[in-house]
PDB file of N, CA and C in Angstrom:
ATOM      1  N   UNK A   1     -29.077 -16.192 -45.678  1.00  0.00           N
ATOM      2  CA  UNK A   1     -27.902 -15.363 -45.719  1.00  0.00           C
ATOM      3  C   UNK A   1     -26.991 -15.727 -44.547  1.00  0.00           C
ATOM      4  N   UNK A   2     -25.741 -15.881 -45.006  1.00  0.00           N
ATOM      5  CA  UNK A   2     -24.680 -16.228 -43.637  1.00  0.00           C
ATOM      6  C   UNK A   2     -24.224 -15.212 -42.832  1.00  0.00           C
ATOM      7  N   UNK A   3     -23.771 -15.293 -41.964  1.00  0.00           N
ATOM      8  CA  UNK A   3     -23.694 -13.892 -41.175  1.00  0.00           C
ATOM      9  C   UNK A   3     -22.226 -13.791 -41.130  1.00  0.00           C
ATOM     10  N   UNK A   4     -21.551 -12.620 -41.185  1.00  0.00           N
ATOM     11  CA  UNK A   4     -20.239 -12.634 -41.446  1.00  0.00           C
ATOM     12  C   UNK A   4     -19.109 -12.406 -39.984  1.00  0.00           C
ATOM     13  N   UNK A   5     -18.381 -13.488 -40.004  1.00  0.00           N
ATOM     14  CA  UNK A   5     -17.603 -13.071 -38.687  1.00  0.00           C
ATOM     15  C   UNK A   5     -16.582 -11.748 -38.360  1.00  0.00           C
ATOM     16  N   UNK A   6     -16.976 -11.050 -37.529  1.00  0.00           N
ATOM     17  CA  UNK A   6     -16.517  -9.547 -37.549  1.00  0.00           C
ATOM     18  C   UNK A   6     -15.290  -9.610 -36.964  1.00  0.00           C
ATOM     19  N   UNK A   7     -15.134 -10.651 -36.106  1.00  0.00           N
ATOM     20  CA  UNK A   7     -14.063 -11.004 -35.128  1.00  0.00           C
ATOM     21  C   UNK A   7     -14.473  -9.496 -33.923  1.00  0.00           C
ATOM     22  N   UNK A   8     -15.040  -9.691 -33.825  1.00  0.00           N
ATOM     23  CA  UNK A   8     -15.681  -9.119 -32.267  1.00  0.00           C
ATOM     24  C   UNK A   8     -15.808  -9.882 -30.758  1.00  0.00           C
ATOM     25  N   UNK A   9     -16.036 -10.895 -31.068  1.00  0.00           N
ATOM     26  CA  UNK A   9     -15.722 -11.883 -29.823  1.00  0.00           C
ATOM     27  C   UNK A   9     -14.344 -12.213 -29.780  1.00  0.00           C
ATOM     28  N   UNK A  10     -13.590 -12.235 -30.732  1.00  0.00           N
ATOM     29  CA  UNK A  10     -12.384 -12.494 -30.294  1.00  0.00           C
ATOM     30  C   UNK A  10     -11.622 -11.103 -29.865  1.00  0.00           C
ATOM     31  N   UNK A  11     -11.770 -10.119 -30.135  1.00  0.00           N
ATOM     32  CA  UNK A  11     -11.333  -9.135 -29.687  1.00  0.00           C
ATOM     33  C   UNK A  11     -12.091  -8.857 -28.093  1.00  0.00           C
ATOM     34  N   UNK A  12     -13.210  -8.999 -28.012  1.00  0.00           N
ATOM     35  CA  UNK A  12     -13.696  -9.224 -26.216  1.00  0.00           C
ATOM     36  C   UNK A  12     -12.970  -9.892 -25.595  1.00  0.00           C
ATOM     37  N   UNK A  13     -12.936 -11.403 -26.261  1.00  0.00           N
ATOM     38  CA  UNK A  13     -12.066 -12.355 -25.574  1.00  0.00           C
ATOM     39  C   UNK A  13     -10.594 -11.844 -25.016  1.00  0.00           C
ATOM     40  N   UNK A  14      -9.614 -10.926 -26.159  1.00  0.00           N
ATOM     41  CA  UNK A  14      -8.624 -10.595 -25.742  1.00  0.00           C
ATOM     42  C   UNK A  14      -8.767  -9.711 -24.836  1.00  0.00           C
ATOM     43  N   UNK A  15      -9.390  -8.983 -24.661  1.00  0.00           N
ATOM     44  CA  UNK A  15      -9.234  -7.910 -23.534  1.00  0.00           C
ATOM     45  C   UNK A  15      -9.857  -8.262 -21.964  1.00  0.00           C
ATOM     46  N   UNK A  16     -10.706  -9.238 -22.311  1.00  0.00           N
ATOM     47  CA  UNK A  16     -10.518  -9.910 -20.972  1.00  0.00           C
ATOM     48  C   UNK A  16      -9.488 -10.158 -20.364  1.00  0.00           C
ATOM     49  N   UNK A  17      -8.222 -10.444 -21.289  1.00  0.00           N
ATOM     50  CA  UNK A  17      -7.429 -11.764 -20.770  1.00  0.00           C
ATOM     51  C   UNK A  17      -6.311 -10.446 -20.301  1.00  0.00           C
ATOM     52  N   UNK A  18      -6.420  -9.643 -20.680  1.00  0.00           N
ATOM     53  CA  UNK A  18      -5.272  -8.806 -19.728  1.00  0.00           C
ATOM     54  C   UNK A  18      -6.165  -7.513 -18.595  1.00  0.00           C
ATOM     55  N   UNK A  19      -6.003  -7.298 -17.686  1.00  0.00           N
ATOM     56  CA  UNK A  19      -6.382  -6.737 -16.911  1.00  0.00           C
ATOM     57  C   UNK A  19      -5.953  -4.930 -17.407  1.00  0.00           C
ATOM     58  N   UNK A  20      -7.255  -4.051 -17.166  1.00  0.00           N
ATOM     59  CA  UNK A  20      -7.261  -2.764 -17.785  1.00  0.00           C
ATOM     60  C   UNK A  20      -5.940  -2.019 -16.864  1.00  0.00           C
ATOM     61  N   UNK A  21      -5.613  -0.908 -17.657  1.00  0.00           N
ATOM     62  CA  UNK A  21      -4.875   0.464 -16.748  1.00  0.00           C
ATOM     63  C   UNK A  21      -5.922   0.665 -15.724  1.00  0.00           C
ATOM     64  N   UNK A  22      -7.375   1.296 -16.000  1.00  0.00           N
ATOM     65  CA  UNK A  22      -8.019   1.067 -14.598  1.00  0.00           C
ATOM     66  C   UNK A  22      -8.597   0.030 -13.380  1.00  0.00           C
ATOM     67  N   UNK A  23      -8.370  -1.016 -14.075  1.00  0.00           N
ATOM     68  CA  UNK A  23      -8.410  -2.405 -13.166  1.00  0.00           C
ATOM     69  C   UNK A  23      -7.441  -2.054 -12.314  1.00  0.00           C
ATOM     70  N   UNK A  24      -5.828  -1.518 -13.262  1.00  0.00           N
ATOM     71  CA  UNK A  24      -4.749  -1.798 -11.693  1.00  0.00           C
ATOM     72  C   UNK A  24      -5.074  -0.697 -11.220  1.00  0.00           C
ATOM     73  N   UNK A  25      -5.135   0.534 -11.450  1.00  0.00           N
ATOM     74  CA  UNK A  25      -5.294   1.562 -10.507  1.00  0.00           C
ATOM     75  C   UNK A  25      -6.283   1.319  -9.437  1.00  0.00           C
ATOM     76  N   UNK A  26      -7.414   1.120 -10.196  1.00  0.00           N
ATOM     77  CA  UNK A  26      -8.507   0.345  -9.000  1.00  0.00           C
ATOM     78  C   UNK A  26      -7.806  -0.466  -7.625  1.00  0.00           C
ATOM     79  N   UNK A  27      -7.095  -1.362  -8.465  1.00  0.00           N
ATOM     80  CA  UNK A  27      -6.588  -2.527  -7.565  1.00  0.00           C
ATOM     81  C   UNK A  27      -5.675  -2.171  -6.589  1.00  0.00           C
ATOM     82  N   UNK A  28      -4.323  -1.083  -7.099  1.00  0.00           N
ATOM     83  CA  UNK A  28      -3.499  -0.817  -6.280  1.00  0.00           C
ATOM     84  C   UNK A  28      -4.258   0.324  -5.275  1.00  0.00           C
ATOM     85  N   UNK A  29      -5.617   1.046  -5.312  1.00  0.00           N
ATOM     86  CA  UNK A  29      -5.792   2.337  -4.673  1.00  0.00           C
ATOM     87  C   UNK A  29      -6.422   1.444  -3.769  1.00  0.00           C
ATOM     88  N   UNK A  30      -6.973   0.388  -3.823  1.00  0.00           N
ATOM     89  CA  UNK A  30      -7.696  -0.353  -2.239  1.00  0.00           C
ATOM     90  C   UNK A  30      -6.754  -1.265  -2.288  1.00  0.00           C
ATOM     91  N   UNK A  31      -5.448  -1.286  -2.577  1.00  0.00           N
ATOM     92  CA  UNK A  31      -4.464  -2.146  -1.676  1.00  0.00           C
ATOM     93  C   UNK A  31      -4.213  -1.045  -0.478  1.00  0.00           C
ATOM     94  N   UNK A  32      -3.628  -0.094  -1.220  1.00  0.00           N
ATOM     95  CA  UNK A  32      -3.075   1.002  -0.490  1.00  0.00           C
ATOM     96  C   UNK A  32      -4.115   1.584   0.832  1.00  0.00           C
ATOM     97  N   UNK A  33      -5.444   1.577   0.373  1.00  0.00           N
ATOM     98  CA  UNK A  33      -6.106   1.753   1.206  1.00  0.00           C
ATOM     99  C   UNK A  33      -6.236   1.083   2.263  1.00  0.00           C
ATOM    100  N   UNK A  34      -6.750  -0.244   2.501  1.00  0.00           N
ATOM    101  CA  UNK A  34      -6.867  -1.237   3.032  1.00  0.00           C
ATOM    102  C   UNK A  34      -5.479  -1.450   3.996  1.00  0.00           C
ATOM    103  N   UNK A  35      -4.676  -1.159   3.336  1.00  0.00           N
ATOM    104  CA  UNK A  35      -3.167  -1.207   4.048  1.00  0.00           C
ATOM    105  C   UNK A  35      -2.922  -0.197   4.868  1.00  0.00           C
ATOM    106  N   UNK A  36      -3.280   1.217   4.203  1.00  0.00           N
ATOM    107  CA  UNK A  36      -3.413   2.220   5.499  1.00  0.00           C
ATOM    108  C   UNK A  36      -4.151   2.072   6.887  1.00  0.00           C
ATOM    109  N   UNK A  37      -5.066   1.828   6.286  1.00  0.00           N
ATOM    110  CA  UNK A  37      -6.713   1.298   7.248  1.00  0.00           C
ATOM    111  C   UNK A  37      -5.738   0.371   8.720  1.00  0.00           C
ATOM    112  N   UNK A  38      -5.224  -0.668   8.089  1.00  0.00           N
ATOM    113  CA  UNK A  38      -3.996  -1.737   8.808  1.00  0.00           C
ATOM    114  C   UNK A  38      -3.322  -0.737   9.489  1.00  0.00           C
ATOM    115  N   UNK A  39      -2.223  -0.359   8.882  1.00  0.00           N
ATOM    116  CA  UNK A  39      -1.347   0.391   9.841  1.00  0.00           C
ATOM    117  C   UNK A  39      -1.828   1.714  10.594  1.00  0.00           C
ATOM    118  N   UNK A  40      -2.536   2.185  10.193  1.00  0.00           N
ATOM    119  CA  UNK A  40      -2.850   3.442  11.183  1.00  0.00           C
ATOM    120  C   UNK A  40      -3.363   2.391  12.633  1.00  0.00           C
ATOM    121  N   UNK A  41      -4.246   1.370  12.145  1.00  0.00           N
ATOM    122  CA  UNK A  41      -4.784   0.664  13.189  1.00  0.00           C
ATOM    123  C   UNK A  41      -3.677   0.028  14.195  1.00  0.00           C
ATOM    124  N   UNK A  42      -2.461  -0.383  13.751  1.00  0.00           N
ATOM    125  CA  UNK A  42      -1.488  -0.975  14.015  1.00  0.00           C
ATOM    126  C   UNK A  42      -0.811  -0.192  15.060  1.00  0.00           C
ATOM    127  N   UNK A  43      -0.747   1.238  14.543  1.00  0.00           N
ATOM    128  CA  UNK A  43       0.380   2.322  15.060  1.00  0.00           C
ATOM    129  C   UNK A  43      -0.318   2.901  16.379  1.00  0.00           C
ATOM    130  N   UNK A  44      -1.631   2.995  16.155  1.00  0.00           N
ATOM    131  CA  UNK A  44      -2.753   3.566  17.536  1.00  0.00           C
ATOM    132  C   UNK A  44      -2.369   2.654  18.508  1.00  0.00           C
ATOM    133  N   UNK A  45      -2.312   1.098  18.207  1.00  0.00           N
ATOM    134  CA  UNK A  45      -2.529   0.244  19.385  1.00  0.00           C
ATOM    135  C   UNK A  45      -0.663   0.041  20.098  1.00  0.00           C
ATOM    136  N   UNK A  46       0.138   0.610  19.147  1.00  0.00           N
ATOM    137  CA  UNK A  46       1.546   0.554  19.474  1.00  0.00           C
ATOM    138  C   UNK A  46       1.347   2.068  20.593  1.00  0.00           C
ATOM    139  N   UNK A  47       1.012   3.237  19.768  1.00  0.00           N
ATOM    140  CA  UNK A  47       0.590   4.343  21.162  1.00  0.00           C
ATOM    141  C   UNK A  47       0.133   4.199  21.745  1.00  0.00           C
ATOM    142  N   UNK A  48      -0.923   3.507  22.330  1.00  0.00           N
ATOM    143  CA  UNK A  48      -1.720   3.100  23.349  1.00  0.00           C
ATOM    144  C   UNK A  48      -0.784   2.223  24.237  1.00  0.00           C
ATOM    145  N   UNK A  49      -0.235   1.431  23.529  1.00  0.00           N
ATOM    146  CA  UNK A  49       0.572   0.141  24.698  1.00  0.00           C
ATOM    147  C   UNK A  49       1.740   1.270  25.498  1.00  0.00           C
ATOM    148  N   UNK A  50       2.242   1.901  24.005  1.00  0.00           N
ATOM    149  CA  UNK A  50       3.478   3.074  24.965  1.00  0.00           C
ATOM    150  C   UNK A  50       2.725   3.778  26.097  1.00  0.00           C
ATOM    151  N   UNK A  51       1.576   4.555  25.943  1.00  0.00           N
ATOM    152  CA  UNK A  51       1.099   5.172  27.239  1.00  0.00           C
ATOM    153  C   UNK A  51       0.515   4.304  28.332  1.00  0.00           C
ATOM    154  N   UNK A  52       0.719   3.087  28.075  1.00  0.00           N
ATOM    155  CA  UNK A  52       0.252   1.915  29.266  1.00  0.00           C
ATOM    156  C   UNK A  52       1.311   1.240  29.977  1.00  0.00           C
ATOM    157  N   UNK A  53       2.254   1.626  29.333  1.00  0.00           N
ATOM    158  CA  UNK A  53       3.715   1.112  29.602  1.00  0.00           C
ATOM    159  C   UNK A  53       3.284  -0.616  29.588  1.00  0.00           C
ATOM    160  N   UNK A  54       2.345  -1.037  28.394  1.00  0.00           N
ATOM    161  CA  UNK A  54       2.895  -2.043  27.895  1.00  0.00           C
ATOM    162  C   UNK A  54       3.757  -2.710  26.791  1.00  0.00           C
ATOM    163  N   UNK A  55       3.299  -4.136  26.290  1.00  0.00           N
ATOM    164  CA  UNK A  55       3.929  -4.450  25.245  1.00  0.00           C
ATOM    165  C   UNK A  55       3.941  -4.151  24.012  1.00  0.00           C
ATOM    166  N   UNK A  56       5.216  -3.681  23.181  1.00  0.00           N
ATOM    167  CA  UNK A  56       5.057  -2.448  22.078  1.00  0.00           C
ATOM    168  C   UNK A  56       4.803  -3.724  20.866  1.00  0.00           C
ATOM    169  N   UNK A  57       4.672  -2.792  19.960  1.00  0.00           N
ATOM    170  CA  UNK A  57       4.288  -3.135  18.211  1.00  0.00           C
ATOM    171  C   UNK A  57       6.249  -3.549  17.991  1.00  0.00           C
ATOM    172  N   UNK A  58       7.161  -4.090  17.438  1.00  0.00           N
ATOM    173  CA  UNK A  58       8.404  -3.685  17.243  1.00  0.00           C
ATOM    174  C   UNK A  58       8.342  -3.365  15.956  1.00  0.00           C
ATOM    175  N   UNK A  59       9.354  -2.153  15.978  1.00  0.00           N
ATOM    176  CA  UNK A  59       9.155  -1.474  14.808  1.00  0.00           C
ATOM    177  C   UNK A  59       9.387  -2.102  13.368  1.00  0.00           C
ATOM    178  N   UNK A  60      10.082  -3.167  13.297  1.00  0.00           N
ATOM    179  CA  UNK A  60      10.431  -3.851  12.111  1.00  0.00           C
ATOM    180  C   UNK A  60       8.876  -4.421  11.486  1.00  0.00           C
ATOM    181  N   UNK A  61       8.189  -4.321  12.980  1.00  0.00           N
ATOM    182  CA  UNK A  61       6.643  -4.784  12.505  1.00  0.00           C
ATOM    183  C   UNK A  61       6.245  -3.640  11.442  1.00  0.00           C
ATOM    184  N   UNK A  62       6.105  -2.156  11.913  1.00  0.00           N
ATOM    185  CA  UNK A  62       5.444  -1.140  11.646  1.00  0.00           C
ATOM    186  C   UNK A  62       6.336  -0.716  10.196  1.00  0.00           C
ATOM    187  N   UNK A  63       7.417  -0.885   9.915  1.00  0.00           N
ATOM    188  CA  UNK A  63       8.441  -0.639   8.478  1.00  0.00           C
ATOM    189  C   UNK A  63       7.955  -1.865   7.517  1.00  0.00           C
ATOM    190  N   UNK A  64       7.624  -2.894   7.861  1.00  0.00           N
ATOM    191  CA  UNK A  64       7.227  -3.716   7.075  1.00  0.00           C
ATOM    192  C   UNK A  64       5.592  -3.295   6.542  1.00  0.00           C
ATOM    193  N   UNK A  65       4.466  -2.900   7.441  1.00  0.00           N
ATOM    194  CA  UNK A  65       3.376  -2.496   7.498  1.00  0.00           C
ATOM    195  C   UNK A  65       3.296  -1.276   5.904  1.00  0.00           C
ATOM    196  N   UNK A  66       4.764  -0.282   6.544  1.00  0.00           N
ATOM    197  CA  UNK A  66       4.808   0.469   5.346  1.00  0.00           C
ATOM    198  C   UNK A  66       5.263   0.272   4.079  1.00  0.00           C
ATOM    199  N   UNK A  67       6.326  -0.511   4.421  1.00  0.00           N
ATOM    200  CA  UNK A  67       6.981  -1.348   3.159  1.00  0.00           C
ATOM    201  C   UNK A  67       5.732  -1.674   2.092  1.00  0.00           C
ATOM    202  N   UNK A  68       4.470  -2.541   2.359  1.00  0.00           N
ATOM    203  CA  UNK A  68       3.547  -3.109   1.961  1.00  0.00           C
ATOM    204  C   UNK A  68       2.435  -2.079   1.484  1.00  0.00           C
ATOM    205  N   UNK A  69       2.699  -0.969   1.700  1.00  0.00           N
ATOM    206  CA  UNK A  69       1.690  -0.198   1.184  1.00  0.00           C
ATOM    207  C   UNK A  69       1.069   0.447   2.207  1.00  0.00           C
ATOM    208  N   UNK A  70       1.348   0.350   3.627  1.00  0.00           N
ATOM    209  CA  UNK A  70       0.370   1.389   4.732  1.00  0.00           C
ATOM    210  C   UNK A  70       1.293   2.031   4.784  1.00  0.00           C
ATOM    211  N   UNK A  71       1.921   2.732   3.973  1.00  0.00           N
ATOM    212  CA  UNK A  71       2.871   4.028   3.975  1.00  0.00           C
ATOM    213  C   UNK A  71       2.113   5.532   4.710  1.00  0.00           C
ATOM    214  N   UNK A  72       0.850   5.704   3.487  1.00  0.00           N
ATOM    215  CA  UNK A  72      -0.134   6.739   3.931  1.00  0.00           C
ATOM    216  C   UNK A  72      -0.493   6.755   5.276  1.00  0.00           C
ATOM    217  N   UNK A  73      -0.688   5.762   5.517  1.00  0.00           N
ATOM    218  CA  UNK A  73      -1.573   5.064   6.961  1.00  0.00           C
ATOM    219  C   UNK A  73      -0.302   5.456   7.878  1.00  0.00           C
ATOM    220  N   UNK A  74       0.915   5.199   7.691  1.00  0.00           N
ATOM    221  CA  UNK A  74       1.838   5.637   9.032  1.00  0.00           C
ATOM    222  C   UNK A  74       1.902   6.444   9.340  1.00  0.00           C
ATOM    223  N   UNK A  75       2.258   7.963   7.792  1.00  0.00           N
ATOM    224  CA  UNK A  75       2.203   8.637   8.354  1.00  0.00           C
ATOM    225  C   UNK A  75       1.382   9.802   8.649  1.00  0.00           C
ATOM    226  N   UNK A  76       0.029   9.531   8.259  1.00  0.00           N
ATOM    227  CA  UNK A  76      -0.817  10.137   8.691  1.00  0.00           C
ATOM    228  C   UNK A  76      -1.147   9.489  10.360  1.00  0.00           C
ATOM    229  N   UNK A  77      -0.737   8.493  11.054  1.00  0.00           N
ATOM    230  CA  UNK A  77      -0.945   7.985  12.323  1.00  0.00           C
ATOM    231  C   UNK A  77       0.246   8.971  13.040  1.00  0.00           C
ATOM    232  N   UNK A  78       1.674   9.224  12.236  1.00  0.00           N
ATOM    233  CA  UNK A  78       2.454   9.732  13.003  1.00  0.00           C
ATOM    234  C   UNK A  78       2.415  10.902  13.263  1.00  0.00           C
ATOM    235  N   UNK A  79       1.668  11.633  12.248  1.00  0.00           N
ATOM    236  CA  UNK A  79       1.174  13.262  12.299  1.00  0.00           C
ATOM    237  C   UNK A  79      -0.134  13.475  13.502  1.00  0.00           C
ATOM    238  N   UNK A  80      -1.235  12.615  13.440  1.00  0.00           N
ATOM    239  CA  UNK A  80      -2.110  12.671  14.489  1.00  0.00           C
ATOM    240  C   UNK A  80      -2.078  12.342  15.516  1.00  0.00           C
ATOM    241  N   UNK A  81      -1.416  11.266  15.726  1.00  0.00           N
ATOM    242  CA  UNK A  81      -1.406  10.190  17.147  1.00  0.00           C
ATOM    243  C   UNK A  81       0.470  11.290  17.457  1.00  0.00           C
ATOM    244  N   UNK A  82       0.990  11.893  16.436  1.00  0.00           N
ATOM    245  CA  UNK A  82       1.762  12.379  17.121  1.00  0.00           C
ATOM    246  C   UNK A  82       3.162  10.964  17.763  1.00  0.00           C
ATOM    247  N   UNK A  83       2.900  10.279  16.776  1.00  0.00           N
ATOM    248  CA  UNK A  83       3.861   8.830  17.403  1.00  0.00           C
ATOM    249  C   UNK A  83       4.638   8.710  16.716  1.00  0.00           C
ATOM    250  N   UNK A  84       6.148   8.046  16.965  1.00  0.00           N
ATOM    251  CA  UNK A  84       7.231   7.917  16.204  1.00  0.00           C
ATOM    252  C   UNK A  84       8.060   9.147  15.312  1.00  0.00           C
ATOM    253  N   UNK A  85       7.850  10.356  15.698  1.00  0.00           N
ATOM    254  CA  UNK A  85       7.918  11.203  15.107  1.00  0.00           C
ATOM    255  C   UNK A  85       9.372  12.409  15.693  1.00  0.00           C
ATOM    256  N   UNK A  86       9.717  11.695  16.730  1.00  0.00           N
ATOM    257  CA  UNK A  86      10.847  11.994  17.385  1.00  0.00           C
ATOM    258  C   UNK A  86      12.114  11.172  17.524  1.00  0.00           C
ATOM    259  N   UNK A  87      12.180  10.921  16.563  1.00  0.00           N
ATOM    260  CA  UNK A  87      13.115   9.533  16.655  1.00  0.00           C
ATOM    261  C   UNK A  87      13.753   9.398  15.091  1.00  0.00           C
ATOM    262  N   UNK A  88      14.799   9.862  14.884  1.00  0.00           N
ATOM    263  CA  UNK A  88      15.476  10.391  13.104  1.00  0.00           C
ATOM    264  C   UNK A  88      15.681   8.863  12.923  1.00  0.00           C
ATOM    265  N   UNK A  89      15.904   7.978  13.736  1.00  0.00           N
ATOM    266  CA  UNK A  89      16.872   6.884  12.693  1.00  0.00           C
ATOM    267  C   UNK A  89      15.214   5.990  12.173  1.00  0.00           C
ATOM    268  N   UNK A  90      13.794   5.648  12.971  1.00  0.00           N
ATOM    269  CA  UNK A  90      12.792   5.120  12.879  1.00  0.00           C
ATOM    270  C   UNK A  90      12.341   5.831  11.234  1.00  0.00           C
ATOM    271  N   UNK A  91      12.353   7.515  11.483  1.00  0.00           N
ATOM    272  CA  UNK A  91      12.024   8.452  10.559  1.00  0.00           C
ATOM    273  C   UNK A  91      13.015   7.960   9.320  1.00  0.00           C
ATOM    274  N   UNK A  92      14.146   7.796   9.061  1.00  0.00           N
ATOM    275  CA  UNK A  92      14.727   7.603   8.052  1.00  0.00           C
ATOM    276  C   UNK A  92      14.432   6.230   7.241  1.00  0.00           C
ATOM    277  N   UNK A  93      14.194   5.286   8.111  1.00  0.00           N
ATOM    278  CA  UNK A  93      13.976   3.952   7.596  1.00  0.00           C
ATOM    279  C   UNK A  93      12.523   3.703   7.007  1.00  0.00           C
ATOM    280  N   UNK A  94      11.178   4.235   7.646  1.00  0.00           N
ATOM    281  CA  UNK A  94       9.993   4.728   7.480  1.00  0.00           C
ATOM    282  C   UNK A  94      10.175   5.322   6.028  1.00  0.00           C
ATOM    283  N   UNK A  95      11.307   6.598   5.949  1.00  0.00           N
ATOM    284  CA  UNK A  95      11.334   7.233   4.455  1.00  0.00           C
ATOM    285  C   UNK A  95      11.870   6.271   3.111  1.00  0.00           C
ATOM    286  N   UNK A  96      12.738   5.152   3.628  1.00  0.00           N
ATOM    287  CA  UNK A  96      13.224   4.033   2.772  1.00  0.00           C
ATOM    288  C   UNK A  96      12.563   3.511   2.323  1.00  0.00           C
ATOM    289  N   UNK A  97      11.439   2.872   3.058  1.00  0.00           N
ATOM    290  CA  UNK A  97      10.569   1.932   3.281  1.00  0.00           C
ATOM    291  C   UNK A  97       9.835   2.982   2.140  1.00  0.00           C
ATOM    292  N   UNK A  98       8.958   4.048   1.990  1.00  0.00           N
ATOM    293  CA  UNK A  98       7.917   4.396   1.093  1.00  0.00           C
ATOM    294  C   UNK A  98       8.926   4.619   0.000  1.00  0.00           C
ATOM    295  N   UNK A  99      10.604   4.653  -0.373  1.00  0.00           N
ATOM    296  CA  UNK A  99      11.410   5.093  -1.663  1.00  0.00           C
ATOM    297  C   UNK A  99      11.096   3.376  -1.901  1.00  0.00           C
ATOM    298  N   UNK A 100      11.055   2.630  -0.955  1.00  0.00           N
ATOM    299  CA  UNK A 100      11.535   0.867  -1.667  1.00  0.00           C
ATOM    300  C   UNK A 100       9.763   0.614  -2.200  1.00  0.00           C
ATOM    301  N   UNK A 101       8.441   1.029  -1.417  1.00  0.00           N
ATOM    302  CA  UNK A 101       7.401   1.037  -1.968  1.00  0.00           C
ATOM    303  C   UNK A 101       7.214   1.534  -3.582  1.00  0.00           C
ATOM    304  N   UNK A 102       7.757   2.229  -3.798  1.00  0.00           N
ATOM    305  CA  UNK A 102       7.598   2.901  -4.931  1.00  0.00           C
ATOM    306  C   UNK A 102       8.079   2.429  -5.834  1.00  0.00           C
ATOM    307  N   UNK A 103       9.441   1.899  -5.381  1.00  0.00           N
ATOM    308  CA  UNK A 103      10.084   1.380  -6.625  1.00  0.00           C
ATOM    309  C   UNK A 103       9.909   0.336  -7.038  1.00  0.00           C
ATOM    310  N   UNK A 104       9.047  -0.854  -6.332  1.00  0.00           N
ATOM    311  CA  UNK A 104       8.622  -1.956  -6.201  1.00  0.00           C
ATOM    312  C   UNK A 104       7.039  -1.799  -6.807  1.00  0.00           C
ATOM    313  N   UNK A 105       6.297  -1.066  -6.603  1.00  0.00           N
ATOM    314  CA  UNK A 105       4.991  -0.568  -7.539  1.00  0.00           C
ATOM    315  C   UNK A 105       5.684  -0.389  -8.759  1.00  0.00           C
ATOM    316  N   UNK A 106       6.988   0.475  -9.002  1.00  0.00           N
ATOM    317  CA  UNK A 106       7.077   0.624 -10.566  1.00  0.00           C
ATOM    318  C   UNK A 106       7.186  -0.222 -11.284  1.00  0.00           C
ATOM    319  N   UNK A 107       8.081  -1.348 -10.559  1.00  0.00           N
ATOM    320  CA  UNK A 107       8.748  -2.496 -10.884  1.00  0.00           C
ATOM    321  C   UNK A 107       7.310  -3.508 -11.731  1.00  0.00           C
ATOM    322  N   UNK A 108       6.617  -3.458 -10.972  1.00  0.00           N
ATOM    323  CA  UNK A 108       5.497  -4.904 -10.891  1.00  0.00           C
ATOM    324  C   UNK A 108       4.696  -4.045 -12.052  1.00  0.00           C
ATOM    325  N   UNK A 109       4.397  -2.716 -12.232  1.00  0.00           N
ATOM    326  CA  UNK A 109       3.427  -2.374 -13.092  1.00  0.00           C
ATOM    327  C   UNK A 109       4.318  -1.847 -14.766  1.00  0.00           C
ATOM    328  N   UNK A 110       5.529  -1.715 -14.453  1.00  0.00           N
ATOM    329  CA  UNK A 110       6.100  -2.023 -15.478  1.00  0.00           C
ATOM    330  C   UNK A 110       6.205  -0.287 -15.966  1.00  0.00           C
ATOM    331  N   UNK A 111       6.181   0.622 -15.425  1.00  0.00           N
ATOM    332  CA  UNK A 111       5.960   1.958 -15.593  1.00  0.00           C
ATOM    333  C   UNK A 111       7.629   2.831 -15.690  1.00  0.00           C
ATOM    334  N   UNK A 112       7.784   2.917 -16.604  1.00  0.00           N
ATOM    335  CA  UNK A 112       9.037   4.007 -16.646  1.00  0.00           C
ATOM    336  C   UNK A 112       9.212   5.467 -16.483  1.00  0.00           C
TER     337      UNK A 112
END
């Protein structure tokens, strides 16, 4: 008796070939993570240099940090460490930076 092709491997095959809704969520929640992890680490050693009166982080460093996804990570560093948090024009660009994150996640995942 011949065995009849169900087309079951080819339907495996296809769904390999595109990556799941929970693959990206997966993927983007330990970008984001990993990126926080970064900038909180980033922003401590920028407070630390300020209370040493040494050499700082420059901030275009730390907007880019968020730009990339350590958004969470800033400002949970700026709420604890209490850093950058007095300063409206740093604060406004910081808030750009997580509107341009977002819109750039929507962009790439294709989400309306």
């Amino acid at each position: 008796m011949r065995r009849r092709n169900t087309g079951s491997r080819k339907h495996k095959d296809s769904c390999r070939a595109e990556p799941t809704h929970m693959s990206l969520v997966l993927t983007a929640a330990l970008g984001y993570t990993l990126m926080s992890v970064l900038t909180y680490a980033v922003y401590a050693a920028d407070k630390s240099a300020a209370l040493r009166k040494r050499r700082r982080v420059p901030e275009r460093t730390l907007h880019l940090l968020a730009l990339l996804g350590g958004w969470p990570g800033a400002l949970l560093a700026q709420q604890q460490l209490r850093h950058k948090t007095s300063k409206p024009r740093f604060l406004l660009v910081y808030w750009l930076t997580v509107v341009g994150n977002f819109a750039g996640l929507l962009a790439i995942t294709g989400l309306r």
